[in-house]
PDB file of N, CA and C in Angstrom:
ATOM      1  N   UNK A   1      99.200 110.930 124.127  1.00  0.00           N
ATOM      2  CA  UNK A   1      98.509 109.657 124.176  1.00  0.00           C
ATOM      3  C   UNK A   1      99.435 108.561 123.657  1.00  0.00           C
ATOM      4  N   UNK A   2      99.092 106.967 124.301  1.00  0.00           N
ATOM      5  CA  UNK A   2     100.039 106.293 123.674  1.00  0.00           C
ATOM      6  C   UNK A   2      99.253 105.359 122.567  1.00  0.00           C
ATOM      7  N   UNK A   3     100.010 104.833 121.596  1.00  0.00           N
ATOM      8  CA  UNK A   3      99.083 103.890 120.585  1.00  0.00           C
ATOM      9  C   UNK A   3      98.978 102.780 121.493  1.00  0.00           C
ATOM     10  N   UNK A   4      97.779 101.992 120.796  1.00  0.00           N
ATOM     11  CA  UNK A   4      98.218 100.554 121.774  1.00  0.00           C
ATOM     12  C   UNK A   4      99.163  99.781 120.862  1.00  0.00           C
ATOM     13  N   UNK A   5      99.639  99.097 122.262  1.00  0.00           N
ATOM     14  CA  UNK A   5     100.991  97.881 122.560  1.00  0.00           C
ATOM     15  C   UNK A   5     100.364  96.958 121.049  1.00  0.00           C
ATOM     16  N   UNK A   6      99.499  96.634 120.420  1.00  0.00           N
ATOM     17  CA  UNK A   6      98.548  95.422 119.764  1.00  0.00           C
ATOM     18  C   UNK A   6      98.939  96.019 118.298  1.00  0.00           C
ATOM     19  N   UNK A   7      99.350  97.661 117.996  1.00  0.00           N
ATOM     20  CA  UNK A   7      99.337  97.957 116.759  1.00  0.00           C
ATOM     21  C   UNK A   7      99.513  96.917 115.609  1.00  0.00           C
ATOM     22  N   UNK A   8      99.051  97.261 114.445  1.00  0.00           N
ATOM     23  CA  UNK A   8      99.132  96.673 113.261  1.00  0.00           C
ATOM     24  C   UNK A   8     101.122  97.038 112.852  1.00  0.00           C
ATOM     25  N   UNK A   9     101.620  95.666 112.567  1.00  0.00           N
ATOM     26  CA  UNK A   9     103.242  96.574 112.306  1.00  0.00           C
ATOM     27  C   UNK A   9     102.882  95.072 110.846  1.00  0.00           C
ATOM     28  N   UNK A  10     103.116  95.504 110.014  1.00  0.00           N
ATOM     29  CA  UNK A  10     102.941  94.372 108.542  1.00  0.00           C
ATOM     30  C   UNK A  10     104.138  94.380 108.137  1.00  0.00           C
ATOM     31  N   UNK A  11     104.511  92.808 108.285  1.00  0.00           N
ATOM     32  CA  UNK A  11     105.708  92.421 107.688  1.00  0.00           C
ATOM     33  C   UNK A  11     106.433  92.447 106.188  1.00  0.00           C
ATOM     34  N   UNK A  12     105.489  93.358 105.692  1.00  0.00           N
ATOM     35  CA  UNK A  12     105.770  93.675 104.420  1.00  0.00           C
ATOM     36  C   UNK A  12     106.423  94.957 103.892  1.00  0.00           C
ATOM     37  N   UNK A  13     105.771  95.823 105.069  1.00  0.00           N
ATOM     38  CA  UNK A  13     106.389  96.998 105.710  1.00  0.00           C
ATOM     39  C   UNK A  13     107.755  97.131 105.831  1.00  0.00           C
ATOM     40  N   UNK A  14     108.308  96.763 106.318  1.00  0.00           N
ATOM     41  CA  UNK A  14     109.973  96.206 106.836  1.00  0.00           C
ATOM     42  C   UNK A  14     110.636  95.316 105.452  1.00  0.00           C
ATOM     43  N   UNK A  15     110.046  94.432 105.512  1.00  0.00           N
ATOM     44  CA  UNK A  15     110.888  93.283 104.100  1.00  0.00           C
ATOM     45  C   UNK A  15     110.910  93.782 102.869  1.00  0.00           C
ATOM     46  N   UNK A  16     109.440  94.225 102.107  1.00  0.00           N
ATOM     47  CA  UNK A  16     109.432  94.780 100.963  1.00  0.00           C
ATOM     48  C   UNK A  16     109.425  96.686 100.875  1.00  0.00           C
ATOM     49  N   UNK A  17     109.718  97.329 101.996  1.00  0.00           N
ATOM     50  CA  UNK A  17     109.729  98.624 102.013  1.00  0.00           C
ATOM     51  C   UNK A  17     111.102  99.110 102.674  1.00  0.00           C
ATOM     52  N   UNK A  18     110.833  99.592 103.792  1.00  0.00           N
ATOM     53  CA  UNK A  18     111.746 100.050 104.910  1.00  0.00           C
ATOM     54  C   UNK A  18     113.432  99.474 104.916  1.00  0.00           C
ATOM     55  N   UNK A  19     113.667  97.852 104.370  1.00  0.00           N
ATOM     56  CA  UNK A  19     114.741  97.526 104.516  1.00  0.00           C
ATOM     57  C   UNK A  19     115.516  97.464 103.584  1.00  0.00           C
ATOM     58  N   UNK A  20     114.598  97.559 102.020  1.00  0.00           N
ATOM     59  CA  UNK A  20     114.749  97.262 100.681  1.00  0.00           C
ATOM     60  C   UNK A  20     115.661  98.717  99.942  1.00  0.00           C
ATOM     61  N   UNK A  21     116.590  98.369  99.202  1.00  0.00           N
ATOM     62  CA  UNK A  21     117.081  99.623  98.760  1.00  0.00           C
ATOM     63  C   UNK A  21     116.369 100.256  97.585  1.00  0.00           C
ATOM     64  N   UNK A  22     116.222 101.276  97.839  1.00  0.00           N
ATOM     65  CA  UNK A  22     115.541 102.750  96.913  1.00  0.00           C
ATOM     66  C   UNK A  22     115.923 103.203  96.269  1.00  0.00           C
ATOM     67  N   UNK A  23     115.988 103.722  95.100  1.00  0.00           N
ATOM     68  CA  UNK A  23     116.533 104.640  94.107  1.00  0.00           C
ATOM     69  C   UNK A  23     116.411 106.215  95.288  1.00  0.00           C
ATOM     70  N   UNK A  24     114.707 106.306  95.641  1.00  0.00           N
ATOM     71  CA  UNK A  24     114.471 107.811  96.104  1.00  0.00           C
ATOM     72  C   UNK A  24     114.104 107.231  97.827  1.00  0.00           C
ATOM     73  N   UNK A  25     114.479 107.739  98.470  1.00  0.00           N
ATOM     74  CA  UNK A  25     113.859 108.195  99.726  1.00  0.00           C
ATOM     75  C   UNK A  25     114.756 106.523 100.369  1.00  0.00           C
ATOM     76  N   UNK A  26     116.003 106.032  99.982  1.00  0.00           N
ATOM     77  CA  UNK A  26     116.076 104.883 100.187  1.00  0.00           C
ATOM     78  C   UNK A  26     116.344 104.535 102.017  1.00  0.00           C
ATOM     79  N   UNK A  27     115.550 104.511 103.051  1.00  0.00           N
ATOM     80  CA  UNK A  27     115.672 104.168 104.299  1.00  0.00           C
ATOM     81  C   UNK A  27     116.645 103.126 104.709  1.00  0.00           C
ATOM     82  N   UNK A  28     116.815 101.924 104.053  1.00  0.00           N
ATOM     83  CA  UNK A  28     117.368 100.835 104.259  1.00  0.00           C
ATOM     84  C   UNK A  28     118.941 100.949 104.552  1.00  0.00           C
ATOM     85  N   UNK A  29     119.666 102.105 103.899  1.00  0.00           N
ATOM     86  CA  UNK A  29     121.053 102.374 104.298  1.00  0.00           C
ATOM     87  C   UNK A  29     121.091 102.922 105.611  1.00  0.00           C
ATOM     88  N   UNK A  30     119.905 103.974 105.797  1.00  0.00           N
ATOM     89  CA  UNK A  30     119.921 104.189 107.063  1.00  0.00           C
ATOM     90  C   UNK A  30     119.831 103.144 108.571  1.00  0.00           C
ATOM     91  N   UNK A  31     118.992 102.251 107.658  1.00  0.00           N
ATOM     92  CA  UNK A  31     118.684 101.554 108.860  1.00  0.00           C
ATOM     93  C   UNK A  31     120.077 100.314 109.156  1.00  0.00           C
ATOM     94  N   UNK A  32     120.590 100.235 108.015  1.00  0.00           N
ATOM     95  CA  UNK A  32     121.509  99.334 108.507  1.00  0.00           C
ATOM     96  C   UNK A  32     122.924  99.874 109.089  1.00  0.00           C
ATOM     97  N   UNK A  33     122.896 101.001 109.491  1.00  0.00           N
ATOM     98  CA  UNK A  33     123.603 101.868 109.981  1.00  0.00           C
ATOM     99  C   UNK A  33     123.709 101.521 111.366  1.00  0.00           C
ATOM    100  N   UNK A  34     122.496 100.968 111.813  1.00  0.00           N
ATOM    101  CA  UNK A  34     121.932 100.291 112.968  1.00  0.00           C
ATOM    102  C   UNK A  34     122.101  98.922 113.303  1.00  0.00           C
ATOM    103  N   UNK A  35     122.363  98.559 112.124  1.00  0.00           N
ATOM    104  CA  UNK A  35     122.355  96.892 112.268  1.00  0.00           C
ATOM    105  C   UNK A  35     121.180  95.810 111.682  1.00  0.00           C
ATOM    106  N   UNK A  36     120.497  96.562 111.029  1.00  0.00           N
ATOM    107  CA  UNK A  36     118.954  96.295 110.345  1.00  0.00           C
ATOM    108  C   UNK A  36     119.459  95.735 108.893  1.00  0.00           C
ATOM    109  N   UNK A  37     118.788  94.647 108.782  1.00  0.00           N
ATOM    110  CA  UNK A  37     118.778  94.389 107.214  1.00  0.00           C
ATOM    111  C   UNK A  37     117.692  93.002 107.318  1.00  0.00           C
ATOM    112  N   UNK A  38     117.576  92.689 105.510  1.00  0.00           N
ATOM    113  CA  UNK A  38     116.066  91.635 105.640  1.00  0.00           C
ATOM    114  C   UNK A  38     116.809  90.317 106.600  1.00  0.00           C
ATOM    115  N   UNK A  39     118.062  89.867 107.068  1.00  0.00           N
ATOM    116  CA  UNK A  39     118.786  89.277 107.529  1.00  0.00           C
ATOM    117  C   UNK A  39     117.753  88.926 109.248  1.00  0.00           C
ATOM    118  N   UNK A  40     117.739  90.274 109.561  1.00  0.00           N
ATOM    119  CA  UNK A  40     116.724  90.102 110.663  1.00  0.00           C
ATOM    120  C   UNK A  40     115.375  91.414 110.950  1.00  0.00           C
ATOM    121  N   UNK A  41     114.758  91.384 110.040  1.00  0.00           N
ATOM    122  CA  UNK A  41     113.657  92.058 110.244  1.00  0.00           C
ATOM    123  C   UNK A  41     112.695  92.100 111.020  1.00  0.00           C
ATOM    124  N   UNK A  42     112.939  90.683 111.838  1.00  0.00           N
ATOM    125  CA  UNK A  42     112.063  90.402 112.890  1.00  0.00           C
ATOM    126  C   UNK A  42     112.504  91.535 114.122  1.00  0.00           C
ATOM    127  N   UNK A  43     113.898  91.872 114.189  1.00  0.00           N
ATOM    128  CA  UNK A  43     114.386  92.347 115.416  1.00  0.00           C
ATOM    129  C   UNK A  43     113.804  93.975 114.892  1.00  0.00           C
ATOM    130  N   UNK A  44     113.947  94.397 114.176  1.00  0.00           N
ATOM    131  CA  UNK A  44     113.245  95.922 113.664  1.00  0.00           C
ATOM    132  C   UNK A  44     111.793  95.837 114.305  1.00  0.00           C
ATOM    133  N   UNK A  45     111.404  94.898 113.606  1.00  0.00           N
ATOM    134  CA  UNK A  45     109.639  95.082 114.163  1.00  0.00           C
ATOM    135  C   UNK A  45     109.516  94.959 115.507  1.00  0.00           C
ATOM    136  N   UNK A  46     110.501  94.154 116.830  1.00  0.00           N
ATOM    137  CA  UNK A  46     110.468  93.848 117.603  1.00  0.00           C
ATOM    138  C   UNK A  46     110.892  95.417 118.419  1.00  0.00           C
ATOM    139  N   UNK A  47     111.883  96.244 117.669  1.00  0.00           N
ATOM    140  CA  UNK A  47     112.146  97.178 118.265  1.00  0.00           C
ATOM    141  C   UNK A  47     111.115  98.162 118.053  1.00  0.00           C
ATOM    142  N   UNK A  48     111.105  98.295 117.040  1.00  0.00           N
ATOM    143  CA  UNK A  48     109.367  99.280 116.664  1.00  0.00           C
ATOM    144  C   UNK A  48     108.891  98.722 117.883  1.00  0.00           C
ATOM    145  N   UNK A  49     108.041  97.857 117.954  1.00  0.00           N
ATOM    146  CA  UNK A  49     106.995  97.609 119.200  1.00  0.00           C
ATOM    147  C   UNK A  49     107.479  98.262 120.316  1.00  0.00           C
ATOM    148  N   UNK A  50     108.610  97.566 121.235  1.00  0.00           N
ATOM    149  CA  UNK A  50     109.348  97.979 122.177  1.00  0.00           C
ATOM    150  C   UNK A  50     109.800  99.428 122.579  1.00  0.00           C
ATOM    151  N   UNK A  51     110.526  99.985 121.520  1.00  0.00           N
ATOM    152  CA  UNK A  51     110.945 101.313 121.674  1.00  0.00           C
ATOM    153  C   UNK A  51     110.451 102.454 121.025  1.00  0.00           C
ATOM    154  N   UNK A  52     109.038 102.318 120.645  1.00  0.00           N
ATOM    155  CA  UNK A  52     108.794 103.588 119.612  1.00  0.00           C
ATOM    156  C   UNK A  52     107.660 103.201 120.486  1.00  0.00           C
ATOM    157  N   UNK A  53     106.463 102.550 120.087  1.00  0.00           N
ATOM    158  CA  UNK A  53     105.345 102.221 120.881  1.00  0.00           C
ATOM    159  C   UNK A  53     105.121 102.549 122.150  1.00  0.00           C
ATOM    160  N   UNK A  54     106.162 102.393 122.844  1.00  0.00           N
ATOM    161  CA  UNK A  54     105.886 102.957 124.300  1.00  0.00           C
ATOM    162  C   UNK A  54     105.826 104.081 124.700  1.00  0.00           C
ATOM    163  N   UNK A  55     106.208 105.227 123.455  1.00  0.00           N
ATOM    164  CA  UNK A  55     106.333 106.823 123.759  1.00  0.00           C
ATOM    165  C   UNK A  55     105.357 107.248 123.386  1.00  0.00           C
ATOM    166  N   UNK A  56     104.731 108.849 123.408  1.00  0.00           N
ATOM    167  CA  UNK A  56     103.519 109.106 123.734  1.00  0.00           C
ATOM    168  C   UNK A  56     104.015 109.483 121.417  1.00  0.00           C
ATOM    169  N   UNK A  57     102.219 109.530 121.281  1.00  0.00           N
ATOM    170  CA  UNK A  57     102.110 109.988 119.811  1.00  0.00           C
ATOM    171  C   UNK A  57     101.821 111.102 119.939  1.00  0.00           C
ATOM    172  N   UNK A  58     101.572 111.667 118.755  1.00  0.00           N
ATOM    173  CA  UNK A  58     100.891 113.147 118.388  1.00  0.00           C
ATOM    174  C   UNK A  58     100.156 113.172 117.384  1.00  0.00           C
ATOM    175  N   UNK A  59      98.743 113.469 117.636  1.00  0.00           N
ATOM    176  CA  UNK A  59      97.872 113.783 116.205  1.00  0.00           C
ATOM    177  C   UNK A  59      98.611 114.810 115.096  1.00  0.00           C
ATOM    178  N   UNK A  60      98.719 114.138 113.985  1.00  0.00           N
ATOM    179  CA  UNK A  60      99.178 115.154 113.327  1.00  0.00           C
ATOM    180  C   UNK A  60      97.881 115.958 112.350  1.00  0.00           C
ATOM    181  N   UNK A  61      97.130 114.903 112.117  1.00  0.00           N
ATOM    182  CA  UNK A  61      95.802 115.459 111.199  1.00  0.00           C
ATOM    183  C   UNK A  61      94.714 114.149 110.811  1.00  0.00           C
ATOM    184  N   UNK A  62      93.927 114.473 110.531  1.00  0.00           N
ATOM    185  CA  UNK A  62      92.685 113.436 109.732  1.00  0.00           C
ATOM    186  C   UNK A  62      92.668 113.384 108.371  1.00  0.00           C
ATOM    187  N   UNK A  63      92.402 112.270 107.534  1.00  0.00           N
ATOM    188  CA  UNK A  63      92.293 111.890 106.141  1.00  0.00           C
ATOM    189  C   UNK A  63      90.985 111.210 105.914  1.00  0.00           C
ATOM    190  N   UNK A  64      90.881 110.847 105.045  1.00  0.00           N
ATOM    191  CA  UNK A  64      89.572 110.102 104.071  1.00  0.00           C
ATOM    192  C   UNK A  64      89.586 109.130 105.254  1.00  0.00           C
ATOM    193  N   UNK A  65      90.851 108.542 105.355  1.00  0.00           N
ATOM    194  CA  UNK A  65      90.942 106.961 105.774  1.00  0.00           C
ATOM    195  C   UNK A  65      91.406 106.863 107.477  1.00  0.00           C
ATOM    196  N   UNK A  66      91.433 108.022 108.195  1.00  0.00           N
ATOM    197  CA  UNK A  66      91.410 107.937 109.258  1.00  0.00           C
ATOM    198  C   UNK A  66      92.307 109.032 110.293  1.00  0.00           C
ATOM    199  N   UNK A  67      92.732 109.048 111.111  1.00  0.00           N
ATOM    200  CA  UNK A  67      93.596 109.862 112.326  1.00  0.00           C
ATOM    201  C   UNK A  67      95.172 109.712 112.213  1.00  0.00           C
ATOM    202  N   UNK A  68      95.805 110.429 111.727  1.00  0.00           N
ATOM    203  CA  UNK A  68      97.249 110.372 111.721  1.00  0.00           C
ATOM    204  C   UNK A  68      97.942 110.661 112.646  1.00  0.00           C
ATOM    205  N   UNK A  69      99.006 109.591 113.288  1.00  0.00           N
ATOM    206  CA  UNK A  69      99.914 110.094 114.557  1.00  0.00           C
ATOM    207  C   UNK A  69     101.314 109.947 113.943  1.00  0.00           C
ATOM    208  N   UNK A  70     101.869 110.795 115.178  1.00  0.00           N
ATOM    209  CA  UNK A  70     103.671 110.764 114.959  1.00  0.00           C
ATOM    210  C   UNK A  70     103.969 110.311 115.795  1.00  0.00           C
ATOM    211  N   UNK A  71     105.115 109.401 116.247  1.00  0.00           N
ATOM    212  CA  UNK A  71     105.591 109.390 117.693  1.00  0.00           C
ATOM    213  C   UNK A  71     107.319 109.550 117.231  1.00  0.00           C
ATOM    214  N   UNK A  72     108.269 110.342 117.701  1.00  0.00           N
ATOM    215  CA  UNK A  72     109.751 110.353 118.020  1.00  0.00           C
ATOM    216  C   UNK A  72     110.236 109.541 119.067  1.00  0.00           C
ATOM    217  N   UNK A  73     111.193 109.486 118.860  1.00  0.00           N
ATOM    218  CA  UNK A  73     111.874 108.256 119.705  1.00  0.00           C
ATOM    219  C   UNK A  73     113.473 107.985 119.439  1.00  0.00           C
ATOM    220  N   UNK A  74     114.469 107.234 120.435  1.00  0.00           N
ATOM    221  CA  UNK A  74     115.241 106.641 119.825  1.00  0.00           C
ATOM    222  C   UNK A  74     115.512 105.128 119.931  1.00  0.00           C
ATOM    223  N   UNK A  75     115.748 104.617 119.021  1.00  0.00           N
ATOM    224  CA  UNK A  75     115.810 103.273 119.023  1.00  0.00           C
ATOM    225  C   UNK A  75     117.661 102.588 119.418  1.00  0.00           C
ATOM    226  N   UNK A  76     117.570 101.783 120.040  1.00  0.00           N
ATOM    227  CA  UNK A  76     118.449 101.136 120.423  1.00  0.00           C
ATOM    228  C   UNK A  76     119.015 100.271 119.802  1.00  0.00           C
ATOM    229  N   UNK A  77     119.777  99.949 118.818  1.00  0.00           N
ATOM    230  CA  UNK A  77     120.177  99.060 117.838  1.00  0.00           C
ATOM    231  C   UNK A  77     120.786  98.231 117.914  1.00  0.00           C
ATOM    232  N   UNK A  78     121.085  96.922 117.105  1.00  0.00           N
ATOM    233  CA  UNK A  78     121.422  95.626 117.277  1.00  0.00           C
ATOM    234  C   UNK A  78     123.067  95.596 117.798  1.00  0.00           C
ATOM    235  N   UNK A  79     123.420  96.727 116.879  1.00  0.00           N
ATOM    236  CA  UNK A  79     125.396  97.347 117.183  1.00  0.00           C
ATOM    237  C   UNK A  79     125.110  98.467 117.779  1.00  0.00           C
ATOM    238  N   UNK A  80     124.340  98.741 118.906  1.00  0.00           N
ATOM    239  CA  UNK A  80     124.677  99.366 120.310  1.00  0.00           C
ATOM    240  C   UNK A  80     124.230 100.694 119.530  1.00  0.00           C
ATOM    241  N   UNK A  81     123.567 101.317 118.315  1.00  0.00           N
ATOM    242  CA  UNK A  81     123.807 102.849 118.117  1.00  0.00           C
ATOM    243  C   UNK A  81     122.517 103.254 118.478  1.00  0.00           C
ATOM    244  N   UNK A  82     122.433 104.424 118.600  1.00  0.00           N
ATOM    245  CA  UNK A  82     120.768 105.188 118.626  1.00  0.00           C
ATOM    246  C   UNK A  82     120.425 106.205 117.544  1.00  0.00           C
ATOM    247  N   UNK A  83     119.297 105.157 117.057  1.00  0.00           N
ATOM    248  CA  UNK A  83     118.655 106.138 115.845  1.00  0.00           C
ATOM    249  C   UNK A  83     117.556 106.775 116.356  1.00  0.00           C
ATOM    250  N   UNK A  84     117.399 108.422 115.741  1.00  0.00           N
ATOM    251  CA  UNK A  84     116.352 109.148 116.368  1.00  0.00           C
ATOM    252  C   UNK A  84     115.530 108.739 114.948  1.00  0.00           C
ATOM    253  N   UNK A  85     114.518 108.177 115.231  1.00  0.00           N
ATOM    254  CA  UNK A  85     113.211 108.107 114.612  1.00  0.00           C
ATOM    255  C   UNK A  85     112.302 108.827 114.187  1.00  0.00           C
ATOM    256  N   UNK A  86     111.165 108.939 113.403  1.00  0.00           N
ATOM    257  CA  UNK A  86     110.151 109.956 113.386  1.00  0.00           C
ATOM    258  C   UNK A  86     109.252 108.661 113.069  1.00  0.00           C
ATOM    259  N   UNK A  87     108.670 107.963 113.731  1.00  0.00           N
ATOM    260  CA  UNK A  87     107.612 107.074 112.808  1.00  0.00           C
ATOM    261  C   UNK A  87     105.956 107.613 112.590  1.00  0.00           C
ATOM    262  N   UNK A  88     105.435 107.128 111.755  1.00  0.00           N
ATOM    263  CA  UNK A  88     103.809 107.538 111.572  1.00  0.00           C
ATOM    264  C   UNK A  88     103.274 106.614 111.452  1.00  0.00           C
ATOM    265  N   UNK A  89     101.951 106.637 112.214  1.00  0.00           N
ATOM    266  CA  UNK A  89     100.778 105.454 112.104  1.00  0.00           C
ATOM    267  C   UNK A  89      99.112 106.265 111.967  1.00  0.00           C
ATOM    268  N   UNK A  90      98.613 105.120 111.665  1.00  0.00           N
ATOM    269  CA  UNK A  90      96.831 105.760 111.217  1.00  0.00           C
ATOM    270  C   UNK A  90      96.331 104.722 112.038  1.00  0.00           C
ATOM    271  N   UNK A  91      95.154 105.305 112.503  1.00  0.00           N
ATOM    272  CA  UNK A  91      94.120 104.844 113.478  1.00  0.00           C
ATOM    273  C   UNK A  91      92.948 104.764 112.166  1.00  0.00           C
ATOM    274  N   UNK A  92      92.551 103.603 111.404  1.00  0.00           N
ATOM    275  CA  UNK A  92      91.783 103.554 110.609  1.00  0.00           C
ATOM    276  C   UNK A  92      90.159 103.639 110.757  1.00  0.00           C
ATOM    277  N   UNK A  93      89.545 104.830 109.962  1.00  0.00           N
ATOM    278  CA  UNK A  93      88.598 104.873 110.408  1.00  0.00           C
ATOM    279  C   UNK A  93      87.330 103.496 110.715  1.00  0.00           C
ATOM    280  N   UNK A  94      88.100 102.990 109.417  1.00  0.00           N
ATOM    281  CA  UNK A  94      86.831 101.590 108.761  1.00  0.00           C
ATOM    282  C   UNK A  94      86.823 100.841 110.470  1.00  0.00           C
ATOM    283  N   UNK A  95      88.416 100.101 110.180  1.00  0.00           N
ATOM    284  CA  UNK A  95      88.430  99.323 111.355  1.00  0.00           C
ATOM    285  C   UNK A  95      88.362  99.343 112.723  1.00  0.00           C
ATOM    286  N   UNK A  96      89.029 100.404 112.860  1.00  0.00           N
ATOM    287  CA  UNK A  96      89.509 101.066 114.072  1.00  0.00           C
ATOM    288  C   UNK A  96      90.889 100.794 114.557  1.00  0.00           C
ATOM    289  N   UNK A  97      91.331 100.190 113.650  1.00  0.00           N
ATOM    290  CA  UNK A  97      92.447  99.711 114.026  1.00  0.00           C
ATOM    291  C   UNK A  97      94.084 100.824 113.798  1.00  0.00           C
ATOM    292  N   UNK A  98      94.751 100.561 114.586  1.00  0.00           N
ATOM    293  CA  UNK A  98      95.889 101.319 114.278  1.00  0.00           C
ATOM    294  C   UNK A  98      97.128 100.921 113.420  1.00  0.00           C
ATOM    295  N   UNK A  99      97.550 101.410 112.411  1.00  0.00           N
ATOM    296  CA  UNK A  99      99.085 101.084 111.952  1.00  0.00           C
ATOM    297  C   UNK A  99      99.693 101.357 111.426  1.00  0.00           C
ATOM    298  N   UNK A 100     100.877 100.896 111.462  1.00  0.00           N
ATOM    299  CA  UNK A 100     101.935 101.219 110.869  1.00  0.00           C
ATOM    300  C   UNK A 100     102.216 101.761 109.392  1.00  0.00           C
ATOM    301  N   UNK A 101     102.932 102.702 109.406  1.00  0.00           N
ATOM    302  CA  UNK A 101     102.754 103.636 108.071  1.00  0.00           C
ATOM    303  C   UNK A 101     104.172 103.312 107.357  1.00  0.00           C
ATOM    304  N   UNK A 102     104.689 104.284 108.552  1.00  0.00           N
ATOM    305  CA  UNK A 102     106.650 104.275 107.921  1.00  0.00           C
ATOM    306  C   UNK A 102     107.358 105.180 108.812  1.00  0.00           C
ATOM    307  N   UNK A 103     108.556 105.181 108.449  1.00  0.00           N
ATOM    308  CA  UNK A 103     109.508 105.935 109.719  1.00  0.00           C
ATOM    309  C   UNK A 103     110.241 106.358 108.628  1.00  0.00           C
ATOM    310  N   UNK A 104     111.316 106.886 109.345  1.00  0.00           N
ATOM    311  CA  UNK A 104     112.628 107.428 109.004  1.00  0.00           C
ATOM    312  C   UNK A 104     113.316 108.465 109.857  1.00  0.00           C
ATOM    313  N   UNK A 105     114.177 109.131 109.518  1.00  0.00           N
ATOM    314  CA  UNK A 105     115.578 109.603 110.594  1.00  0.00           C
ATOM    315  C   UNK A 105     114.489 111.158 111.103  1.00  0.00           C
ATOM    316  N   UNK A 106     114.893 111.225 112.422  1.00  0.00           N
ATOM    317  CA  UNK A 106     113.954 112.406 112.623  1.00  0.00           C
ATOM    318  C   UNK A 106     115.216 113.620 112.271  1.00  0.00           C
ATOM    319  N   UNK A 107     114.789 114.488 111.858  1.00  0.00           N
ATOM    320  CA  UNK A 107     114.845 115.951 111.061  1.00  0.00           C
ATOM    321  C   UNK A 107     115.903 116.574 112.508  1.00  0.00           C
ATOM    322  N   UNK A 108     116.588 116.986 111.918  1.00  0.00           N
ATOM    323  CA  UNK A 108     117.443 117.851 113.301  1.00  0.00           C
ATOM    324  C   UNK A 108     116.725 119.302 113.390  1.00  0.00           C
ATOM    325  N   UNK A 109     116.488 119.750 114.289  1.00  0.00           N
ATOM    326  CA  UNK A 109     116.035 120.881 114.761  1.00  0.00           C
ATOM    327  C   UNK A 109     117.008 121.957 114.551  1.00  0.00           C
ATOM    328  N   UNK A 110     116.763 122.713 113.467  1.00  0.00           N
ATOM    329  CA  UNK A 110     118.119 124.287 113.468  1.00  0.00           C
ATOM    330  C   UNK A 110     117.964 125.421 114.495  1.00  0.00           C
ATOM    331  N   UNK A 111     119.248 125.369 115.083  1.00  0.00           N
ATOM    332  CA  UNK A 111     119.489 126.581 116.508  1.00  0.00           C
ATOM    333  C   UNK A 111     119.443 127.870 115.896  1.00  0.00           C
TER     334      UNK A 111
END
């Protein structure tokens, strides 16, 4: 199934999370690996929409607060590279609305 095109993506998400450096779990080196930084966060969210959004999700499970999906993907980056993704979003029960959770580098598969 695909999420809809309309998802919730919160700019706070990206500026104060995802781009920001971490002591633990810090994403932001990754992402600027890509060409990502708070410099242009608009173009991240723009690619989220564009290139993750359009691929199909996967239920991963249900919570208190609603339906959890995965979708994989690779994203196309500002300096030409491709990051394989893993992002997650919730389909909220209250609202109904869908969004944005968090991403990071998808997991390599061992042969």
């Amino acid at each position: 199934m695909k999420l809809p095109q309309d998802s919730i993506i919160r700019d706070e998400k990206l500026t104060q999370y995802l781009l920001v450096p971490k002591i633990r779990n810090d994403k932001s080196r990754w992402l600027k690996i890509g060409g990502y930084s708070l410099n242009n966060w608009e173009r991240l969210q723009m690619d989220i929409r564009s290139q993750v959004l359009t691929k199909e999700a996967t239920f991963i499970e249900t919570n208190e607060y609603g339906n959890i999906y995965q979708i994989n993907s690779i994203i196309k980056t500002p300096n030409y590279k491709e990051l394989h993704v893993t992002s997650i979003w919730m389909k909220e029960k209250l609202s109904n609305k869908t969004k944005f959770i968090t991403m990071y580098p998808t997991k390599k598969e061992k042969k």
